[in-house]
C-alpha atoms as a PDB file:
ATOM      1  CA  UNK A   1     158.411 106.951  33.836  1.00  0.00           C
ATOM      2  CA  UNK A   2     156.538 104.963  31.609  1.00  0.00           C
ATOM      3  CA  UNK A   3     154.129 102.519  32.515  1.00  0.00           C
ATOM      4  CA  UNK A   4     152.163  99.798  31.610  1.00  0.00           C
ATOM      5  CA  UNK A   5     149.863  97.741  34.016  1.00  0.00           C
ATOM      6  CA  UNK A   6     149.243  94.149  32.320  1.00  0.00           C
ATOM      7  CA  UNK A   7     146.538  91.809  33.814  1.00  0.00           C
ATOM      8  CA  UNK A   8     147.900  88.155  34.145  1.00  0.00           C
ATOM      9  CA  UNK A   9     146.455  84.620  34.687  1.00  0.00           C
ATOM     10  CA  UNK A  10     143.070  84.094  35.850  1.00  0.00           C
ATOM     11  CA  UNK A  11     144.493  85.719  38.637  1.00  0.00           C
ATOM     12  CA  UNK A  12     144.031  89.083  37.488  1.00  0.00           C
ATOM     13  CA  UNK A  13     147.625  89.763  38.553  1.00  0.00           C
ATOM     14  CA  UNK A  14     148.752  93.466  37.706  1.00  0.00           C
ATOM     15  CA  UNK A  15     152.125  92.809  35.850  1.00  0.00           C
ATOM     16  CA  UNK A  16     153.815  96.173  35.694  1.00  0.00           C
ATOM     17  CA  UNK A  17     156.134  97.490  32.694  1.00  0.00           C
ATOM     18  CA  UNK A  18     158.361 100.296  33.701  1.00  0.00           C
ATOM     19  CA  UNK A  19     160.347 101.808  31.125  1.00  0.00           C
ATOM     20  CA  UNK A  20     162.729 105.036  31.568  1.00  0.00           C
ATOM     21  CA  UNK A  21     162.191 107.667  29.711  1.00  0.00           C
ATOM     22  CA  UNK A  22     165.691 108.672  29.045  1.00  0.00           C
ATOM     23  CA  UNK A  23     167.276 105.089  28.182  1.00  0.00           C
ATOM     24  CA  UNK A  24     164.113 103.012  27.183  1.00  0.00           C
ATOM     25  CA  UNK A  25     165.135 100.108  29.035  1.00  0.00           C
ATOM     26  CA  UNK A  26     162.836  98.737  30.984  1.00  0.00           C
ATOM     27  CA  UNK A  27     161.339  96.020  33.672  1.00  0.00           C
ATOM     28  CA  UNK A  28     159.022  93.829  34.509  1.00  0.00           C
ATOM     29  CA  UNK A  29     158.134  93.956  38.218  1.00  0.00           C
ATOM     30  CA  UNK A  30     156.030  90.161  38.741  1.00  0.00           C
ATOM     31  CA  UNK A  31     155.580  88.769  35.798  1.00  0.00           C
ATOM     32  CA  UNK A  32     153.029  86.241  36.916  1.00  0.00           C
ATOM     33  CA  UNK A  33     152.212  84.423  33.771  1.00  0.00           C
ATOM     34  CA  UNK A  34     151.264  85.053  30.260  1.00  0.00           C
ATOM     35  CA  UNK A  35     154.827  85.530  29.183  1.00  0.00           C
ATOM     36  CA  UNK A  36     154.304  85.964  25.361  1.00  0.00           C
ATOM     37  CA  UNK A  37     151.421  88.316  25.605  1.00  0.00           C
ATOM     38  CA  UNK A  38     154.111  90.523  28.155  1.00  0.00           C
ATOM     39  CA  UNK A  39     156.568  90.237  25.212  1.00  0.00           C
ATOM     40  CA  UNK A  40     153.888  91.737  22.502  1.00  0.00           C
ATOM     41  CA  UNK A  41     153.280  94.159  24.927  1.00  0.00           C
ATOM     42  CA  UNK A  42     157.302  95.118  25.190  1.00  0.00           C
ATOM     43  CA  UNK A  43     157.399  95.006  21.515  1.00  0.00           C
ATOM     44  CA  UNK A  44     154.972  97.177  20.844  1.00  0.00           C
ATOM     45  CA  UNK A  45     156.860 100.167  23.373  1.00  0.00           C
ATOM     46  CA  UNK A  46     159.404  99.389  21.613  1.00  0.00           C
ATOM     47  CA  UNK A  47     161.790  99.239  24.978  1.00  0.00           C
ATOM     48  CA  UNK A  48     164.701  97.146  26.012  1.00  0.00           C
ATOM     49  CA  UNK A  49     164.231  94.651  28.825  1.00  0.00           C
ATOM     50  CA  UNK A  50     167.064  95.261  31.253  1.00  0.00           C
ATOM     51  CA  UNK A  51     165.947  92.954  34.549  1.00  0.00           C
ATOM     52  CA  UNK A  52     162.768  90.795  36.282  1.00  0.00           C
ATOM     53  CA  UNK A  53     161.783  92.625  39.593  1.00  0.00           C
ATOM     54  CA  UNK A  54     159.819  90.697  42.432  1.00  0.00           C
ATOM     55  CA  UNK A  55     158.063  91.282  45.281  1.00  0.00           C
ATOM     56  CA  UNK A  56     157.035  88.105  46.528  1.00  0.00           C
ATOM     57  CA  UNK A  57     157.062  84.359  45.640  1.00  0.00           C
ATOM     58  CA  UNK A  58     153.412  83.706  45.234  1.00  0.00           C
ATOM     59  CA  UNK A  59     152.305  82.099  41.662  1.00  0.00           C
ATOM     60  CA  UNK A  60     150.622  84.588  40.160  1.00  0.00           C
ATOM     61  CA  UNK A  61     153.625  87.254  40.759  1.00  0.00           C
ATOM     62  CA  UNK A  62     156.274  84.797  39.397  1.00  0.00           C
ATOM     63  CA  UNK A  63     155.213  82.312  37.556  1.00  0.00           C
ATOM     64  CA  UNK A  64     156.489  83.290  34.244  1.00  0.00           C
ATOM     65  CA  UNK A  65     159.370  84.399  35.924  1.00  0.00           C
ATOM     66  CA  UNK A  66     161.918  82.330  34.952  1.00  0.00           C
ATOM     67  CA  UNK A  67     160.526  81.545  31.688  1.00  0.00           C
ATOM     68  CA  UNK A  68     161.019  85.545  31.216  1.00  0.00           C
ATOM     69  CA  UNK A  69     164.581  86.368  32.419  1.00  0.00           C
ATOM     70  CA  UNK A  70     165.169  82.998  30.528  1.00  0.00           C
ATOM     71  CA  UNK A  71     163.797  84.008  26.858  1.00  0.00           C
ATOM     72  CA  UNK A  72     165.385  87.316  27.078  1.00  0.00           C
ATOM     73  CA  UNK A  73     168.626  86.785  28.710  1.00  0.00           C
ATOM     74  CA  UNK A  74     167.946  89.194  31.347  1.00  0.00           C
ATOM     75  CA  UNK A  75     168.701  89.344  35.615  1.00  0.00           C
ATOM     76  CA  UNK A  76     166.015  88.255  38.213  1.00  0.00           C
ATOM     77  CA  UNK A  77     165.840  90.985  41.272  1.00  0.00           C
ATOM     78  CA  UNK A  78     164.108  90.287  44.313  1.00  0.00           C
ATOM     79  CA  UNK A  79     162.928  88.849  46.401  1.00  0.00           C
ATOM     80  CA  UNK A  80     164.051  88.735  50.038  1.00  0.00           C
ATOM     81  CA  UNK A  81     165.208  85.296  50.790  1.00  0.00           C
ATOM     82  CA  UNK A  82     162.883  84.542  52.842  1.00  0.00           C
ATOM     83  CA  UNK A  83     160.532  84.322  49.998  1.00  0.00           C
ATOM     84  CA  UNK A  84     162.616  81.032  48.426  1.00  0.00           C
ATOM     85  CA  UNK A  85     160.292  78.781  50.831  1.00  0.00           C
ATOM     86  CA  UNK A  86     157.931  79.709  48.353  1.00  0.00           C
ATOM     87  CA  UNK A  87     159.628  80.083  45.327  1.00  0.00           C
ATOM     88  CA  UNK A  88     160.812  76.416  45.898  1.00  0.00           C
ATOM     89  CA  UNK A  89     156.780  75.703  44.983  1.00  0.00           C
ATOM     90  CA  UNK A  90     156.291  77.105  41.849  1.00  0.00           C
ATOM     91  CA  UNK A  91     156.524  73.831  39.840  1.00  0.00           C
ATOM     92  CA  UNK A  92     154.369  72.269  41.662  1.00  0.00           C
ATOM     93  CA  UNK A  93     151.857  75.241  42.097  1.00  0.00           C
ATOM     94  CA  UNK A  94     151.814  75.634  38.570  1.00  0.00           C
ATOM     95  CA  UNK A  95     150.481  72.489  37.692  1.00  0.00           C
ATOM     96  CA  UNK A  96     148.211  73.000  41.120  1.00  0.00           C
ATOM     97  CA  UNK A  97     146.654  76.460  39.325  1.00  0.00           C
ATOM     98  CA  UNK A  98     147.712  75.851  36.121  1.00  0.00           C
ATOM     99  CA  UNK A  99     149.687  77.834  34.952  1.00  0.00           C
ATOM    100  CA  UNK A 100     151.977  77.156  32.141  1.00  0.00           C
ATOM    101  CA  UNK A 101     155.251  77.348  32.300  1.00  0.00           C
ATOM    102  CA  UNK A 102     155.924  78.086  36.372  1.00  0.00           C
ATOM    103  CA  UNK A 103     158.774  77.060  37.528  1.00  0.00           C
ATOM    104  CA  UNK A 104     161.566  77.767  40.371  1.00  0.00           C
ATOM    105  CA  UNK A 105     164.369  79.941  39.869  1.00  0.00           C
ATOM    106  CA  UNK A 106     167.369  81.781  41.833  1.00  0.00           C
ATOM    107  CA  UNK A 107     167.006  85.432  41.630  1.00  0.00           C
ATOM    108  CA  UNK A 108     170.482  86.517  40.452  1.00  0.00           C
ATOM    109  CA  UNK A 109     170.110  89.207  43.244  1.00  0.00           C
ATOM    110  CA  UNK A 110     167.953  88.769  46.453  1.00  0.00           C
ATOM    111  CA  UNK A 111     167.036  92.097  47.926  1.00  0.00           C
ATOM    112  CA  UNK A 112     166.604  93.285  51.662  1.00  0.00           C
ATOM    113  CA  UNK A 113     165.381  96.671  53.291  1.00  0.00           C
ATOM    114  CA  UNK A 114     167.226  99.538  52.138  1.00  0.00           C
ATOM    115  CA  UNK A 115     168.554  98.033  48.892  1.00  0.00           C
ATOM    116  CA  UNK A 116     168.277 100.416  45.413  1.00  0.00           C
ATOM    117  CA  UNK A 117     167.372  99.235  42.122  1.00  0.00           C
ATOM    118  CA  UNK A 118     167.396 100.386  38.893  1.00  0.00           C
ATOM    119  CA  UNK A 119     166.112 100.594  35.670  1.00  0.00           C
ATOM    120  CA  UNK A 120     167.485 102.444  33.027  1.00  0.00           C
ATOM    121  CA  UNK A 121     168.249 105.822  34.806  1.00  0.00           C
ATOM    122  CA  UNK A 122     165.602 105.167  37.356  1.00  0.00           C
ATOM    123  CA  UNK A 123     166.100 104.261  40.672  1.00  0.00           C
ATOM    124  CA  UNK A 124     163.435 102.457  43.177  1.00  0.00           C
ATOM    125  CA  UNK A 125     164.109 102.222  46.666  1.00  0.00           C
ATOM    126  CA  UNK A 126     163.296  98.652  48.468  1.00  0.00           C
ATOM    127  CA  UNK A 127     161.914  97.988  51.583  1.00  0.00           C
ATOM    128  CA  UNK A 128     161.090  94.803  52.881  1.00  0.00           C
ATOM    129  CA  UNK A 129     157.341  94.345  54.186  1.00  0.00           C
ATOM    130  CA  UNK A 130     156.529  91.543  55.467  1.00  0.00           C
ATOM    131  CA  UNK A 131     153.049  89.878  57.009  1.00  0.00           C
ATOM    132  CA  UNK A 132     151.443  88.579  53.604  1.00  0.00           C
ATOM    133  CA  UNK A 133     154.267  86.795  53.002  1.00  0.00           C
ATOM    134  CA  UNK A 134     157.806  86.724  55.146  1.00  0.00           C
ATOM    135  CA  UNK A 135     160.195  88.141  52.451  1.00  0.00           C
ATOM    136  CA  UNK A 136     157.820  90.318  50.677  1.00  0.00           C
ATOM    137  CA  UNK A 137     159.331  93.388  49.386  1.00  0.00           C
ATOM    138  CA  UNK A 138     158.179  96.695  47.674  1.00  0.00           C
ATOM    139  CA  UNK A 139     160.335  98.817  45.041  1.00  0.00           C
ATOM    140  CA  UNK A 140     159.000 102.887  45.681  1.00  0.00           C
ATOM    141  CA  UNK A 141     160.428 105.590  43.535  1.00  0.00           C
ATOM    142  CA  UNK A 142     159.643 109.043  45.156  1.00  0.00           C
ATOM    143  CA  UNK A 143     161.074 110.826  41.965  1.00  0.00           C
ATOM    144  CA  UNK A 144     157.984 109.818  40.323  1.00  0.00           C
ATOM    145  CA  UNK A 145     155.944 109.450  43.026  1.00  0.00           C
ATOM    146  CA  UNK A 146     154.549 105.524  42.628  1.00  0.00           C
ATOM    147  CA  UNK A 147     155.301 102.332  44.532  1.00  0.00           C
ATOM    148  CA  UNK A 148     154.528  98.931  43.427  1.00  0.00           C
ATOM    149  CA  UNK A 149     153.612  97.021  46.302  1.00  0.00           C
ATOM    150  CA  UNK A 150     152.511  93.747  45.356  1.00  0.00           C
ATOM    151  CA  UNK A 151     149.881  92.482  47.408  1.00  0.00           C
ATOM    152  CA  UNK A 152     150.719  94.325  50.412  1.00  0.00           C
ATOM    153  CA  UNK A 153     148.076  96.964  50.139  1.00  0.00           C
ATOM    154  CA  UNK A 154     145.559  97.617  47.912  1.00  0.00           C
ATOM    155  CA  UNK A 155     142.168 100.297  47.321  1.00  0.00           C
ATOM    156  CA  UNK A 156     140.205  99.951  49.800  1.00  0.00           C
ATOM    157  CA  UNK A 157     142.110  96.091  52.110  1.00  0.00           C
ATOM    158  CA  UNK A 158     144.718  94.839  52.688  1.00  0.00           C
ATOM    159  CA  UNK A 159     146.571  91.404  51.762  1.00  0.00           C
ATOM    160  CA  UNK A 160     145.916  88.289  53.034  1.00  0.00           C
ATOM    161  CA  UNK A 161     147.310  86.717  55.613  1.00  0.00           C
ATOM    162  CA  UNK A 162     146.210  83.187  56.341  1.00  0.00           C
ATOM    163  CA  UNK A 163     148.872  81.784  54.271  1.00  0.00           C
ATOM    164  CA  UNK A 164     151.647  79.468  55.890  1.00  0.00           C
ATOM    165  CA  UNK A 165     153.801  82.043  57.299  1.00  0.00           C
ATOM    166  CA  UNK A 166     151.561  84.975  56.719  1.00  0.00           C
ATOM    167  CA  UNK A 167     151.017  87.461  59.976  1.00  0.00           C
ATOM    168  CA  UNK A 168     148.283  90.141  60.279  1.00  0.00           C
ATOM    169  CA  UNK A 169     150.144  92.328  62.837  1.00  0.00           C
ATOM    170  CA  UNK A 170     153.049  92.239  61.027  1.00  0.00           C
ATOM    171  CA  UNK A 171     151.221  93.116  57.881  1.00  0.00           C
ATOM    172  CA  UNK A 172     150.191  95.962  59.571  1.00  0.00           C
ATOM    173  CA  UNK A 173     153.243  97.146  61.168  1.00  0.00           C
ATOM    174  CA  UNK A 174     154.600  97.137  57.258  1.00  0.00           C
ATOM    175  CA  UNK A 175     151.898  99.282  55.715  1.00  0.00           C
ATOM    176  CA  UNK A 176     152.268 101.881  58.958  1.00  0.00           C
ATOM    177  CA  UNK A 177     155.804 101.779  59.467  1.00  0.00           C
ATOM    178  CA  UNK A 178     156.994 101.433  55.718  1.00  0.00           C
ATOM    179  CA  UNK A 179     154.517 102.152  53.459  1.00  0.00           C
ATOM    180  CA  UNK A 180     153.165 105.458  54.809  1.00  0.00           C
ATOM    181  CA  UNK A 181     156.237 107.431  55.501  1.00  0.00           C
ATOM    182  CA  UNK A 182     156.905 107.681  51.772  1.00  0.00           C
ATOM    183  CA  UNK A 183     154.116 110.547  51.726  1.00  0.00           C
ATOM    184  CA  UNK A 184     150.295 110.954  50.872  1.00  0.00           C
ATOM    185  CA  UNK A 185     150.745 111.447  47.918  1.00  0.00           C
ATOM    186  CA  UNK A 186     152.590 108.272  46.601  1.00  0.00           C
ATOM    187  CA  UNK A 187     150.429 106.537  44.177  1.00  0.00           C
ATOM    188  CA  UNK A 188     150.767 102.853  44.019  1.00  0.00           C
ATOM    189  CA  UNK A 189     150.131  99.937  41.469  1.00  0.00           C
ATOM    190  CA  UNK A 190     148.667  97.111  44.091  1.00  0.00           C
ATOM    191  CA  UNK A 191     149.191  93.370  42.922  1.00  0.00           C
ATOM    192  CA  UNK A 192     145.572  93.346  41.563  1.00  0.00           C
ATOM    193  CA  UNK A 193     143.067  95.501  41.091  1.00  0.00           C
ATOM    194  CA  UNK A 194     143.425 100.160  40.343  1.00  0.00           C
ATOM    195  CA  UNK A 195     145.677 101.830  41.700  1.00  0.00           C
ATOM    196  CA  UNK A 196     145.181 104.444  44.889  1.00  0.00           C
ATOM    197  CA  UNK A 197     147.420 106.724  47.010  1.00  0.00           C
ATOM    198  CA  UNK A 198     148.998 106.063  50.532  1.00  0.00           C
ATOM    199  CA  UNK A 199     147.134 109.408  51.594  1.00  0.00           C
ATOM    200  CA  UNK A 200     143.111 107.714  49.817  1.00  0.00           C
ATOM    201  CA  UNK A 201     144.302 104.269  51.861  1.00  0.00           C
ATOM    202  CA  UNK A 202     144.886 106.547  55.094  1.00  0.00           C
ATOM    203  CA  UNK A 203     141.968 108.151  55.010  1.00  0.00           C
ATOM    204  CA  UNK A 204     139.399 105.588  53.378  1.00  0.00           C
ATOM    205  CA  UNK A 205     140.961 101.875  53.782  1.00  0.00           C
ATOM    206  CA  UNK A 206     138.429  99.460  56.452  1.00  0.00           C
ATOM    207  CA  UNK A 207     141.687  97.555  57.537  1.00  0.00           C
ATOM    208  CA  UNK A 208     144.174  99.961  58.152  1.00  0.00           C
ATOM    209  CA  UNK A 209     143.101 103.596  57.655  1.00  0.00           C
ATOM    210  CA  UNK A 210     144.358 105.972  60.340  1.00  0.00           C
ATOM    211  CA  UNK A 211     140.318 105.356  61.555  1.00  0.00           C
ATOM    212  CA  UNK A 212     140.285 102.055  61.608  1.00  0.00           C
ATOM    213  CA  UNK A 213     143.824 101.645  63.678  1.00  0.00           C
ATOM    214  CA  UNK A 214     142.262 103.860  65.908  1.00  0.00           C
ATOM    215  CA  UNK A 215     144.313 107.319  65.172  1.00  0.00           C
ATOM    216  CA  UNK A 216     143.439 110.300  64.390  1.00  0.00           C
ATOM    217  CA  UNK A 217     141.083 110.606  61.017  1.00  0.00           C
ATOM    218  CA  UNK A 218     143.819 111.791  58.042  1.00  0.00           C
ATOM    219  CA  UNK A 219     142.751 114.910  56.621  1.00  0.00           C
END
């Protein structure tokens, strides 16, 4: 896989280019704003954009969302539907935030836990995790051994969850139950901020290291 983590909006909002090695087509997995600096960036690997992947409905993981699949003719993915109570905000967000361009849209394919999606040759499995936000999902490729997990997890916390219809025990019951079962060693590109492994978060994270949810100390 190739990869290339692009900083959106004020935000700071790690917009992720995958591309496959073997096809060069690629995707971008929450493309939160900044759409034409994402297309120099595209350019300039020289790859194909195939689809939009999503994880989650907030502004700053979708806001140039439809303005992307839009200017390049290309399928939304994701997310869960639960997520469309807050995809139906974007236009108003975006003027909110400011950020240009943010408006709703209708993913051409909503995912659930369990689904498969693909880029090129690649294939990302999706599991739904809620708690941050109800129909938050994650797209985890154990081939090449990374996840992108939005704003789920990142180094060192966890996401928030004092949004309207955020949950803290759910939250946690995602990381533990479908999150860590994909292996230590599964890196993962967080919605902001560098990247870590499930197997660092276990044995370092405050919030929800096997420590801190009173278990035994991961080795």
């Amino acid at each position: 896989m190739k990869l290339a983590i692009i900083p959106v909006t004020a935000f700071q909002q790690n917009c992720s280019l995958v591309i496959c090695p073997a096809t060069n087509r690629a995707a971008f997995v929450d493309p939160g704003g900044e759409a034409d600096r994402l297309f120099e960036v595209l350019e300039k690997r020289g790859a194909t954009l195939e689809k939009v992947l999503v994880t989650h409905g907030h502004i700053d993981h979708c806001g140039a969302v439809a303005e992307v699949a839009e200017r390049a003719g290309v399928p939304i993915e994701g997310p869960h539907p639960d997520e469309s109570f807050w995809i139906d905000q974007l236009d108003h967000q975006g003027r909110m935030f400011g950020v240009p361009g943010a408006r709703r849209f209708t993913p051409d394919r909503w995912l659930h836990g369990g689904d498969e999606v693909t880029v090129g040759e690649m294939r990302f499995e999706v599991r739904h995790c809620p708690g941050h936000t109800p129909g938050h999902v994650i797209f985890a490729s154990t081939t090449f051994g990374v996840a992108f997990v939005g704003d789920v997890l990142f180094k060192g916390s966890i996401g928030r969850t004092d949004f309207p219809r955020g949950d803290h025990a759910t939250l946690i019951r995602s990381i533990t139950t479908q999150l860590w079962p994909l292996g230590d060693a599964m890196q993962f590109v967080p919605g902001h901020g560098p990247m870590s492994t499930f197997g660092e978060e276990r044995r370092s994270n405050p919030f929800v290291g096997d420590a801190a949810l009173g278990g035994v100390p991961h080795a």
